[in-house]
N, C-alpha and C. Protein backbone atom coordinates (compact mmCIF):
# COMPACT_ATOMS: atom_id res chain seq x y z
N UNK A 1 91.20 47.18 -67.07
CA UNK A 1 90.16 48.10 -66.69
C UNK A 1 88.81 47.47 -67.03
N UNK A 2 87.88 47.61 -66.14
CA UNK A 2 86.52 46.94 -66.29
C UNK A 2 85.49 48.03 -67.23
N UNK A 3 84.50 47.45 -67.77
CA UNK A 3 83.76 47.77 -68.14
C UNK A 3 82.71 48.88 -67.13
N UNK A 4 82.33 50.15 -67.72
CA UNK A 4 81.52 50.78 -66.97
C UNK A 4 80.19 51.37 -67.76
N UNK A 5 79.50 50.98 -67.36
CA UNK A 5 78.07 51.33 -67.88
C UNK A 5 77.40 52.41 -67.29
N UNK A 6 77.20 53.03 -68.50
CA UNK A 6 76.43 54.52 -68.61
C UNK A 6 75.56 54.65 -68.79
N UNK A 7 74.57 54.52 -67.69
CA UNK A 7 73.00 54.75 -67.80
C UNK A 7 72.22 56.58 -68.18
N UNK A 8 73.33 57.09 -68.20
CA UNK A 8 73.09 58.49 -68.64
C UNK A 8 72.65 58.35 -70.09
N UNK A 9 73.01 56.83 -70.88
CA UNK A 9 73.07 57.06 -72.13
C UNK A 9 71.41 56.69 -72.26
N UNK A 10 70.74 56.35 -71.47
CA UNK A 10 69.36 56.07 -71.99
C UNK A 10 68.35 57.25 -71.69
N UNK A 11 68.62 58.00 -71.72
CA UNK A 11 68.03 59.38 -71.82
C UNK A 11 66.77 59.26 -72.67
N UNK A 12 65.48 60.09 -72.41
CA UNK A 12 64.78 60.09 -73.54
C UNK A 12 64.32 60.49 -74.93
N UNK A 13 65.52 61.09 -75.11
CA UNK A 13 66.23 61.72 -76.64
C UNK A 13 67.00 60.71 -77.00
N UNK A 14 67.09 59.22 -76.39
CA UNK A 14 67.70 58.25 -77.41
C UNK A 14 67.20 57.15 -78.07
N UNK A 15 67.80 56.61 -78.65
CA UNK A 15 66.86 55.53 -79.95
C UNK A 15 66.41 54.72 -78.78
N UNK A 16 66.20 54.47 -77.42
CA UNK A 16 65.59 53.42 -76.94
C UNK A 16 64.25 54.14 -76.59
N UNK A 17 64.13 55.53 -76.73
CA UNK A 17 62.75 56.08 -76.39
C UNK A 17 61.55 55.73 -77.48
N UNK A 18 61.94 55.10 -78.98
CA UNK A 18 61.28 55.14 -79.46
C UNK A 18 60.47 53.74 -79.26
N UNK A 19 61.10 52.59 -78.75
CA UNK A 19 60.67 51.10 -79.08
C UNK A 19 59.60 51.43 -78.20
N UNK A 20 58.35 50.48 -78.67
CA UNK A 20 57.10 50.43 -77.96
C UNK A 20 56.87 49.26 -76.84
N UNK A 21 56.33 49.78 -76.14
CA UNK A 21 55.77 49.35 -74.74
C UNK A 21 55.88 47.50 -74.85
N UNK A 22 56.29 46.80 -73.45
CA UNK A 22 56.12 45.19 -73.80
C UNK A 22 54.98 44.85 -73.94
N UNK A 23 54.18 44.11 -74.53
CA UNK A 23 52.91 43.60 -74.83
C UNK A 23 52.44 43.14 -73.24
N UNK A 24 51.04 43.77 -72.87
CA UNK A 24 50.57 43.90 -71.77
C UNK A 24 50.55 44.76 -71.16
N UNK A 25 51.39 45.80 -71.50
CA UNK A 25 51.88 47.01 -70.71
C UNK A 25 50.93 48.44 -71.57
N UNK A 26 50.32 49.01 -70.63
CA UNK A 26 49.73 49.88 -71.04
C UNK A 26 50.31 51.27 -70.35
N UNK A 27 50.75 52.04 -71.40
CA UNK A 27 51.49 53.56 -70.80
C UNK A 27 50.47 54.64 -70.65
N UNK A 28 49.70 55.05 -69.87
CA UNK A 28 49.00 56.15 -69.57
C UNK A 28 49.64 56.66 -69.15
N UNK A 29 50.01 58.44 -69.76
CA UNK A 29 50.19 59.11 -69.21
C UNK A 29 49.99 60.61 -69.83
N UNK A 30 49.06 61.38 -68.47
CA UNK A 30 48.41 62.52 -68.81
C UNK A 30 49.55 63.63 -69.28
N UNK A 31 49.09 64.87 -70.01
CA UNK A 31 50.09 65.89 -69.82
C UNK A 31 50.32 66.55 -69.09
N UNK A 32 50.26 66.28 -68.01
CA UNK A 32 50.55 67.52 -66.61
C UNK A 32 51.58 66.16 -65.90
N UNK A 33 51.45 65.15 -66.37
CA UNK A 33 52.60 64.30 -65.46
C UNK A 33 53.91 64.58 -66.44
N UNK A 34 53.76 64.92 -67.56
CA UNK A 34 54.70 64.89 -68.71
C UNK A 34 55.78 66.26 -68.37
N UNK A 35 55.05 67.40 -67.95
CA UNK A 35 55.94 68.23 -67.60
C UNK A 35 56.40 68.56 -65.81
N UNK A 36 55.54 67.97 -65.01
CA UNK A 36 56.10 67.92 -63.59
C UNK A 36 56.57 66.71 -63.29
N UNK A 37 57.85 66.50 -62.80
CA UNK A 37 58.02 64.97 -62.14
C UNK A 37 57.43 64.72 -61.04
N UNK A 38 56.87 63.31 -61.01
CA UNK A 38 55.80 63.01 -60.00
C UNK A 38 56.37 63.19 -58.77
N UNK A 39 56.14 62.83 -57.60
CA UNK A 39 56.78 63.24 -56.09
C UNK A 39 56.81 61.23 -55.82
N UNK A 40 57.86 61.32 -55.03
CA UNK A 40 57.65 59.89 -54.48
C UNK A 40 56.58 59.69 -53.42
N UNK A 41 56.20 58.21 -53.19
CA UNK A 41 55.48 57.89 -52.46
C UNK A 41 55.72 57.77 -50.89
N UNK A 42 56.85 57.88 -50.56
CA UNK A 42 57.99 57.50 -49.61
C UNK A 42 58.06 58.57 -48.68
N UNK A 43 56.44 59.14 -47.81
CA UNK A 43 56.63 59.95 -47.60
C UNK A 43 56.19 59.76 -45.60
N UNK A 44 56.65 60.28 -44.87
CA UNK A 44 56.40 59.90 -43.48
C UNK A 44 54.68 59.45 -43.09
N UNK A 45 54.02 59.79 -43.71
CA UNK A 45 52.71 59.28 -43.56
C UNK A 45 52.34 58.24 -44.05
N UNK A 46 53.25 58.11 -45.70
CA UNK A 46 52.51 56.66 -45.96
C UNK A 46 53.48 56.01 -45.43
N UNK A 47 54.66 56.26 -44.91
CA UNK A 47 55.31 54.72 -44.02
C UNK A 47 54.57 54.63 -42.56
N UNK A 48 54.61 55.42 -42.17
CA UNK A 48 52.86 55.29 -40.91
C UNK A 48 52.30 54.61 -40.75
N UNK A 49 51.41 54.71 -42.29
CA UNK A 49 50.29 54.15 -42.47
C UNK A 49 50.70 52.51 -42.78
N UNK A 50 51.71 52.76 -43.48
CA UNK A 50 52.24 50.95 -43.51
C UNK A 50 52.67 50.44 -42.16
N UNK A 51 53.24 50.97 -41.10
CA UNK A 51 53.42 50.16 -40.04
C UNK A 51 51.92 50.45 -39.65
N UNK A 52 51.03 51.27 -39.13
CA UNK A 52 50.07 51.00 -38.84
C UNK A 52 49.35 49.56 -39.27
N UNK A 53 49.27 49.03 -40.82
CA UNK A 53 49.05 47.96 -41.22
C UNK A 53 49.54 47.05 -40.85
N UNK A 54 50.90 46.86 -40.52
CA UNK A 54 51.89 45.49 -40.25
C UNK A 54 51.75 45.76 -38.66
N UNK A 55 51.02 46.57 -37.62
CA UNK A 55 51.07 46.36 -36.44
C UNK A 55 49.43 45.85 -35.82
N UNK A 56 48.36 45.84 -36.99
CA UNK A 56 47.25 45.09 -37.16
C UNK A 56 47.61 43.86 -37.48
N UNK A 57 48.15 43.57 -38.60
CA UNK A 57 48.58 42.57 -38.64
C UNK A 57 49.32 41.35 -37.68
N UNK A 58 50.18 41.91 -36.93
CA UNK A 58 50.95 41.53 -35.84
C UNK A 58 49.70 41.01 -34.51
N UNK A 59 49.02 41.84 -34.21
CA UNK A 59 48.41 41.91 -33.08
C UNK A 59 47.40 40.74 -33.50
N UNK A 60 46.70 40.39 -34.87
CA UNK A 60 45.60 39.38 -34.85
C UNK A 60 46.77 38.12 -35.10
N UNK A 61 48.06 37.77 -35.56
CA UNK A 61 48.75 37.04 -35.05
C UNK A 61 48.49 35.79 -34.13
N UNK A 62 48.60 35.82 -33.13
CA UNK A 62 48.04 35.12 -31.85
C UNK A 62 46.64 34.13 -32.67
N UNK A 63 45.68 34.62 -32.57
CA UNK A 63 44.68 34.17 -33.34
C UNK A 63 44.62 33.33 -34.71
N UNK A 64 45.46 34.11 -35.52
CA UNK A 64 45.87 33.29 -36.56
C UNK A 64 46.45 31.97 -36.29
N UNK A 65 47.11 31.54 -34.85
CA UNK A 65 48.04 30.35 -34.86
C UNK A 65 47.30 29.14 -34.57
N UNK A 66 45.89 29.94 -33.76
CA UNK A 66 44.94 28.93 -32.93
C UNK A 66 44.29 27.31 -33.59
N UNK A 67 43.85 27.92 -35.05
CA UNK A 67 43.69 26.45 -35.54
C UNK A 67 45.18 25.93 -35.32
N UNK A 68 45.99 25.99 -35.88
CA UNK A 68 47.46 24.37 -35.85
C UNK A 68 47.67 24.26 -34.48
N UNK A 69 46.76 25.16 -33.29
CA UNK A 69 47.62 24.61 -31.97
C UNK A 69 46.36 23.73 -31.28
N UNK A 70 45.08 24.19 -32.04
CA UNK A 70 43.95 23.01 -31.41
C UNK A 70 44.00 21.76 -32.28
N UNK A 71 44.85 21.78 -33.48
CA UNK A 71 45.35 20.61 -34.04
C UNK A 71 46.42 19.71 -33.22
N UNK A 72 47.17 20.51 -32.88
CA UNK A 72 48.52 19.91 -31.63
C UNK A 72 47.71 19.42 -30.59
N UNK A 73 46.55 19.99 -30.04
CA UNK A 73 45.97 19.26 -28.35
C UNK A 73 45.14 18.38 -29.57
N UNK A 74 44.42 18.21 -29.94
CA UNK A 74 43.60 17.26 -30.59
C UNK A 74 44.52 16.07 -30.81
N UNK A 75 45.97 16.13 -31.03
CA UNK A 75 46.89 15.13 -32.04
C UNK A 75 47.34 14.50 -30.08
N UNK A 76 47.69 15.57 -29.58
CA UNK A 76 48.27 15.34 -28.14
C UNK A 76 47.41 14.35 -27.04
N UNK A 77 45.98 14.04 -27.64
CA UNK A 77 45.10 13.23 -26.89
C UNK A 77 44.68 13.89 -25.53
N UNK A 78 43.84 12.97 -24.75
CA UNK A 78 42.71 13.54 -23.58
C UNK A 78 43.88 13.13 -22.32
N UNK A 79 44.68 11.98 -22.73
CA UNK A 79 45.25 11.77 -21.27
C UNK A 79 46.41 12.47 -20.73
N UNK A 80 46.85 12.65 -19.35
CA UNK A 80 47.86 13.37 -19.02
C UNK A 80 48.71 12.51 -19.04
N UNK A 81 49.60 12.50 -20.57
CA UNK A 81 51.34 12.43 -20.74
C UNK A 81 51.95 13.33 -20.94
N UNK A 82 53.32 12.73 -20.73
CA UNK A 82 54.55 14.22 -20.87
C UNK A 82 54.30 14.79 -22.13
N UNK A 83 53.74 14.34 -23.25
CA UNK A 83 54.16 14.92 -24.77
C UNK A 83 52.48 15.76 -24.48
N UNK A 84 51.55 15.73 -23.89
CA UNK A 84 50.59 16.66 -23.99
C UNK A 84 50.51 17.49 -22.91
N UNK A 85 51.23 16.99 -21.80
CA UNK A 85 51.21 18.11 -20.94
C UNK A 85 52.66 19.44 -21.40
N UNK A 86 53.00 18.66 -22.37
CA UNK A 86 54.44 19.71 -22.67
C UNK A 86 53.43 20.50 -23.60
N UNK A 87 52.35 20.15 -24.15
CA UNK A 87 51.96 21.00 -25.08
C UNK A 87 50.59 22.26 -24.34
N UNK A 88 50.31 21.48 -23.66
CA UNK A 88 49.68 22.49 -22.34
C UNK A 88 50.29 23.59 -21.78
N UNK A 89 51.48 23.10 -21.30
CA UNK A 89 52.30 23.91 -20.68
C UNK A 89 52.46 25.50 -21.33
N UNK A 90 53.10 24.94 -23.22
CA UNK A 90 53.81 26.05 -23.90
C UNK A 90 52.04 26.72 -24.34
N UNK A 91 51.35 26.09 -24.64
CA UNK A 91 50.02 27.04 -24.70
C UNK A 91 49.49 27.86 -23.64
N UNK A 92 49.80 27.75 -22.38
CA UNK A 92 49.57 28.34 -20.98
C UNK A 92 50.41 29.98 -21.10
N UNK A 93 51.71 29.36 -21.15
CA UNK A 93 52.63 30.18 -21.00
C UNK A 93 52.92 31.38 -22.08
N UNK A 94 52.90 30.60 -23.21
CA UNK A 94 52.96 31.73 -24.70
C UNK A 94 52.12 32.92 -24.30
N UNK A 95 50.57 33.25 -24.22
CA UNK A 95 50.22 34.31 -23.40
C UNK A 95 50.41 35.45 -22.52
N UNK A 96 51.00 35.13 -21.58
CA UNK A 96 51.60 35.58 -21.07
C UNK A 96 52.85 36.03 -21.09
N UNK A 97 53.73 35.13 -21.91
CA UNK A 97 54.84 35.73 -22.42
C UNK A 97 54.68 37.02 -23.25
N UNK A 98 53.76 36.72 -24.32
CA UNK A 98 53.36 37.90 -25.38
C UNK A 98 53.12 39.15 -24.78
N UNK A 99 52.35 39.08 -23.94
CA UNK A 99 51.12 40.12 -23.10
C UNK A 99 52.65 40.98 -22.40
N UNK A 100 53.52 40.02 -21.86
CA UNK A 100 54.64 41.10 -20.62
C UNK A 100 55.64 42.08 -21.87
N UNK A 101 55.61 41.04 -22.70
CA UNK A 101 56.88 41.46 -23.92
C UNK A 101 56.23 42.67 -25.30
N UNK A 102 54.97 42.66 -24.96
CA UNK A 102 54.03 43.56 -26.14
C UNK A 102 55.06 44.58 -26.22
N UNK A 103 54.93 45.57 -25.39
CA UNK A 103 55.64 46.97 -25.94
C UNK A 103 56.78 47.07 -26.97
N UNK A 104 57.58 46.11 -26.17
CA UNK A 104 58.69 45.82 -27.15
C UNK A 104 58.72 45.10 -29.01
N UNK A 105 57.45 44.08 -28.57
CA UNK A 105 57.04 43.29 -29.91
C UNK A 105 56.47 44.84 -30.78
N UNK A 106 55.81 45.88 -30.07
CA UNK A 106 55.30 46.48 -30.82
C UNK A 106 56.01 48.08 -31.40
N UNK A 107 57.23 48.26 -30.27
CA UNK A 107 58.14 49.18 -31.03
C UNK A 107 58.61 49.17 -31.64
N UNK A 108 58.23 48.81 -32.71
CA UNK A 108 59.00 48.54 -34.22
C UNK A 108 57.78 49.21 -35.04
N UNK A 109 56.63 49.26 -34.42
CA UNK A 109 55.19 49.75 -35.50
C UNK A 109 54.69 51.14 -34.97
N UNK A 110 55.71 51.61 -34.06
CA UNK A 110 55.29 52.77 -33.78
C UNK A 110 55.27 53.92 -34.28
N UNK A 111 54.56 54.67 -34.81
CA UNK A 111 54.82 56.11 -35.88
C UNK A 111 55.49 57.01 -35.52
N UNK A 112 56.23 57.48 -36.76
CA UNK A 112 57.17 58.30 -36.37
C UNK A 112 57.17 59.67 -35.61
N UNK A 113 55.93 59.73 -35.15
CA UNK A 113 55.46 61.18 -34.06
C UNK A 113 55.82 60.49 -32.77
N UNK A 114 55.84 59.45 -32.50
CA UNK A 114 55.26 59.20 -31.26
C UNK A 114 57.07 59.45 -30.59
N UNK A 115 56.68 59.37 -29.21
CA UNK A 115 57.64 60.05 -28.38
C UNK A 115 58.67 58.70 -27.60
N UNK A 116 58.10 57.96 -27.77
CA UNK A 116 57.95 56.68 -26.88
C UNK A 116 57.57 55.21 -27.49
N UNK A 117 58.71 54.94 -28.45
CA UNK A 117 57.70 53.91 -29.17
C UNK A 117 57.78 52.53 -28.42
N UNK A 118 58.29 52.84 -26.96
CA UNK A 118 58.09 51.19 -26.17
C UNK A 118 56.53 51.75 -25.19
N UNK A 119 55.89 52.82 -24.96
CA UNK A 119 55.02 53.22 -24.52
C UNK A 119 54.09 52.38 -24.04
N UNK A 120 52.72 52.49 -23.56
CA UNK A 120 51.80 51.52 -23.61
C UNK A 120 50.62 52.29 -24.52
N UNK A 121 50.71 53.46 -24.64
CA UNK A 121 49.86 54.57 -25.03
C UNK A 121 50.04 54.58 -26.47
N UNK A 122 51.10 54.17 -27.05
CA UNK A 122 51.35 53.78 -28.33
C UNK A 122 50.48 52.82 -29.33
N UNK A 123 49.64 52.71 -30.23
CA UNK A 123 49.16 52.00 -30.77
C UNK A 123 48.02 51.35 -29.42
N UNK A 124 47.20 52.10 -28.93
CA UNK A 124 46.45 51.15 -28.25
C UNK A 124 45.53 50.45 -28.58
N UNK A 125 44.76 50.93 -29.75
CA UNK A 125 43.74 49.54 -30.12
C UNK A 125 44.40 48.00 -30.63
N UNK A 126 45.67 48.13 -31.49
CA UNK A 126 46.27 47.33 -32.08
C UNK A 126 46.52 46.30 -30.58
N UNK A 127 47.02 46.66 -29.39
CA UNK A 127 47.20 46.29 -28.35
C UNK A 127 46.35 45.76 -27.59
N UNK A 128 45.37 46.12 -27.60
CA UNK A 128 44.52 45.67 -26.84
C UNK A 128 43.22 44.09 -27.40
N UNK A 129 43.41 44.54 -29.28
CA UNK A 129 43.59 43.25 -29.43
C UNK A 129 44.09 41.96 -29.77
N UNK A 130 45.47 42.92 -29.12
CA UNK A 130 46.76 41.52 -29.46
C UNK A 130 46.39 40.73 -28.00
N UNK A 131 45.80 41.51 -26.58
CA UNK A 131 45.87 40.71 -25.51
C UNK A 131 44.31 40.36 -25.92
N UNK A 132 43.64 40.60 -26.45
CA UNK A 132 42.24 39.61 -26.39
C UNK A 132 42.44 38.32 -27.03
N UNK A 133 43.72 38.83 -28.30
CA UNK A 133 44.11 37.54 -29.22
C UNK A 133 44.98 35.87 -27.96
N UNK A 134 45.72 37.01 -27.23
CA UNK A 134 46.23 36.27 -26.55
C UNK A 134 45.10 35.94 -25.36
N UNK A 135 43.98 36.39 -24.98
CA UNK A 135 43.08 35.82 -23.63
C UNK A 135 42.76 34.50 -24.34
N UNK A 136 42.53 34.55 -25.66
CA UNK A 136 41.96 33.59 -26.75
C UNK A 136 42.91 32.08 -26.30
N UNK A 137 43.43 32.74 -26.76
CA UNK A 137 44.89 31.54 -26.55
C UNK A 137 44.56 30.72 -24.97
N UNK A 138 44.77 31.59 -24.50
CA UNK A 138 44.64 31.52 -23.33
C UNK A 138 43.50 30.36 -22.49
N UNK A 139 42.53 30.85 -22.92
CA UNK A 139 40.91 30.04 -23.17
C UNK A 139 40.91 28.42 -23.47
N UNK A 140 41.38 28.46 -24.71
CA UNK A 140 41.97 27.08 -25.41
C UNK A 140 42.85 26.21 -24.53
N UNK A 141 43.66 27.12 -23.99
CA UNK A 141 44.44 25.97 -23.20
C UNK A 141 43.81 25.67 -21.76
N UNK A 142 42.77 26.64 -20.96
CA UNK A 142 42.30 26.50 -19.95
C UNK A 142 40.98 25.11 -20.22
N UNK A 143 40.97 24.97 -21.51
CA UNK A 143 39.83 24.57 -21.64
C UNK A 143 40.27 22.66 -21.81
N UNK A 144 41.51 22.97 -22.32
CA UNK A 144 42.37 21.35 -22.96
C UNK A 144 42.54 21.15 -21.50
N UNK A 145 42.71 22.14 -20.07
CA UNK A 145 43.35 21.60 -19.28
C UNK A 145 41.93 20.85 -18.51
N UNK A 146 40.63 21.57 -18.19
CA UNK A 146 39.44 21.06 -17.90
C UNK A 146 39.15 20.21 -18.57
N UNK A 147 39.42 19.55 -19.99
CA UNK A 147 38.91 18.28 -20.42
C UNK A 147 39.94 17.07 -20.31
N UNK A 148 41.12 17.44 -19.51
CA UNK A 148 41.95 16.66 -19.11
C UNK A 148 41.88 16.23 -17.73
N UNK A 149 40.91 16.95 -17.07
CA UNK A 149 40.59 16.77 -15.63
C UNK A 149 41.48 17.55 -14.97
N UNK A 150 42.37 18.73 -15.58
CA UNK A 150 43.25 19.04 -14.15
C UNK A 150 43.32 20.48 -13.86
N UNK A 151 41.83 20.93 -14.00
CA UNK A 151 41.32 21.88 -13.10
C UNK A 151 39.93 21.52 -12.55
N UNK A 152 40.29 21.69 -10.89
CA UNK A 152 38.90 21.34 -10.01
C UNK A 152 38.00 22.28 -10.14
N UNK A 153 36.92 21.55 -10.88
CA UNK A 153 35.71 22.30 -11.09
C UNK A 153 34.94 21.31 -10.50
N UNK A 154 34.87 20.52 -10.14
CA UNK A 154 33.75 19.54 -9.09
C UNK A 154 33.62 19.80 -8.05
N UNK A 155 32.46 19.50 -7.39
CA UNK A 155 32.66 19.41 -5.92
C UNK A 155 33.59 18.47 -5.19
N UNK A 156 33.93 17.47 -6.35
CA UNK A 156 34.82 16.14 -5.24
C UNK A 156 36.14 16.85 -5.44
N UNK A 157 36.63 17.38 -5.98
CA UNK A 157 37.77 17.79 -6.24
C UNK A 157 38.19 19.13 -5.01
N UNK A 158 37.01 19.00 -4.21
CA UNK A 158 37.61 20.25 -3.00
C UNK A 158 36.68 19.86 -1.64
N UNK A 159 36.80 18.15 -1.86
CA UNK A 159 36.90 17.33 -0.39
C UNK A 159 37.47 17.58 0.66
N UNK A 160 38.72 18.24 0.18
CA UNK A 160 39.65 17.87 1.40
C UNK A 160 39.59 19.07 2.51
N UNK A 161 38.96 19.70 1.67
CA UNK A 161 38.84 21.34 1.98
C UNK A 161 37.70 21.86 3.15
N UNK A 162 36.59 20.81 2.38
CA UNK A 162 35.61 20.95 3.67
C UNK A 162 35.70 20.57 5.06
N UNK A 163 35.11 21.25 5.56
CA UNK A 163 35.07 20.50 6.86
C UNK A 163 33.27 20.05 7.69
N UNK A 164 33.60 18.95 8.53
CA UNK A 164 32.53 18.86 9.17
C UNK A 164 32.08 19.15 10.04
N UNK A 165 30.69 19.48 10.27
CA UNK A 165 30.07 19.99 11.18
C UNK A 165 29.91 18.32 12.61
N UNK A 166 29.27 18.66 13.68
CA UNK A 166 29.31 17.57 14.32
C UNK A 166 28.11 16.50 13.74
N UNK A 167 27.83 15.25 14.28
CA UNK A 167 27.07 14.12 13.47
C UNK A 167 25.99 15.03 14.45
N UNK A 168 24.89 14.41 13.72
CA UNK A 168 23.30 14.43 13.95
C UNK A 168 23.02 14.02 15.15
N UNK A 169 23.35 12.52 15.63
CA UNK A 169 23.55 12.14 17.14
C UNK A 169 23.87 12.58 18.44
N UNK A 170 25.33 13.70 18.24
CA UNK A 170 25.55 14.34 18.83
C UNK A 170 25.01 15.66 19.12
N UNK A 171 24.82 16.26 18.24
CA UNK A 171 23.99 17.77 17.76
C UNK A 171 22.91 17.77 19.23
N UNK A 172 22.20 16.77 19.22
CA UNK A 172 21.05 16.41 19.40
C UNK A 172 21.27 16.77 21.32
N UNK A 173 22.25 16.31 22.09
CA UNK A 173 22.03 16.33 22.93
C UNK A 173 23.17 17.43 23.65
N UNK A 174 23.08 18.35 22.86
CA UNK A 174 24.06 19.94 23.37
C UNK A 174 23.06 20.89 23.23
């Protein structure tokens, strides 16, 4: 038969009520806590209020990653190779992935009133700047892709497009 331990026995009518506090430890306590037991903290509002926190948290996310990924295009160089265009790519795309998949990333922080915690109506400020976090993102990589040359922002880059009018020579005698 095993040993069973009786925590009933530390009651505060027993010799362990008398030893004093560990050094550092300071016991305040008023007399009105002495005769009501306190209420727990554990109550539907303050878990609320804690996902409310961890769904702020979540949403500036995105933003938080931006320095180590302008470290990755900085490390990835100016020219178009496979190892920097692979890193273009997943910076393009992450965005947009986030932005379609939000509701779901964010039904987990939804309070316990709400009706709908895959909603869009759910947590909307937290949301709205998880997609600014992600336009951010977004920005960065539009911007690695223009200093890589491979978005046409020149005029030579939409040659092919124009067309010509007739020469001057000809003009002349119609």
């Amino acid at each position: 038969m095993s040993p069973v331990l009786e925590y009933s026995s530390l009651e505060a009518s027993t010799k362990w009520s008398k030893l004093p506090p560990p050094p550092g430890f300071t016991s305040v306590q008023s007399s009105s806590s002495k005769s009501t037991p306190k209420k727990p903290a554990t109550t539907k509002e303050a878990y609320d209020e804690i996902k409310a926190k961890r769904a702020w948290e979540f949403a500036t996310g995105p933003a938080k990653q931006l320095p180590m990924q302008a470290f990755m295009l900085y490390m990835s160089g100016g020219g178009v190779q496979i190892f920097s265009m692979g890193i273009v790519f997943m910076l393009l795309m992450t965005p947009f992935k986030n932005v379609f998949a939000m509701n779901d990333a964010f039904a987990q922080f939804a309070p316990s009133t709400a009706k709908d915690s895959k909603s869009i109506t759910t947590l909307t400020p937290q949301k709205l700047l998880y997609i600014a976090c992600n336009l951010l993102t977004l920005g960065v990589g539009l911007w690695k892709c223009k200093s890589m040359g491979l978005l046409p922002t020149g005029t030579g880059d939409w040659l092919a497009f124009e067309t010509r009018g007739p020469p001057p020579e000809i003009s002349l005698y119609h």
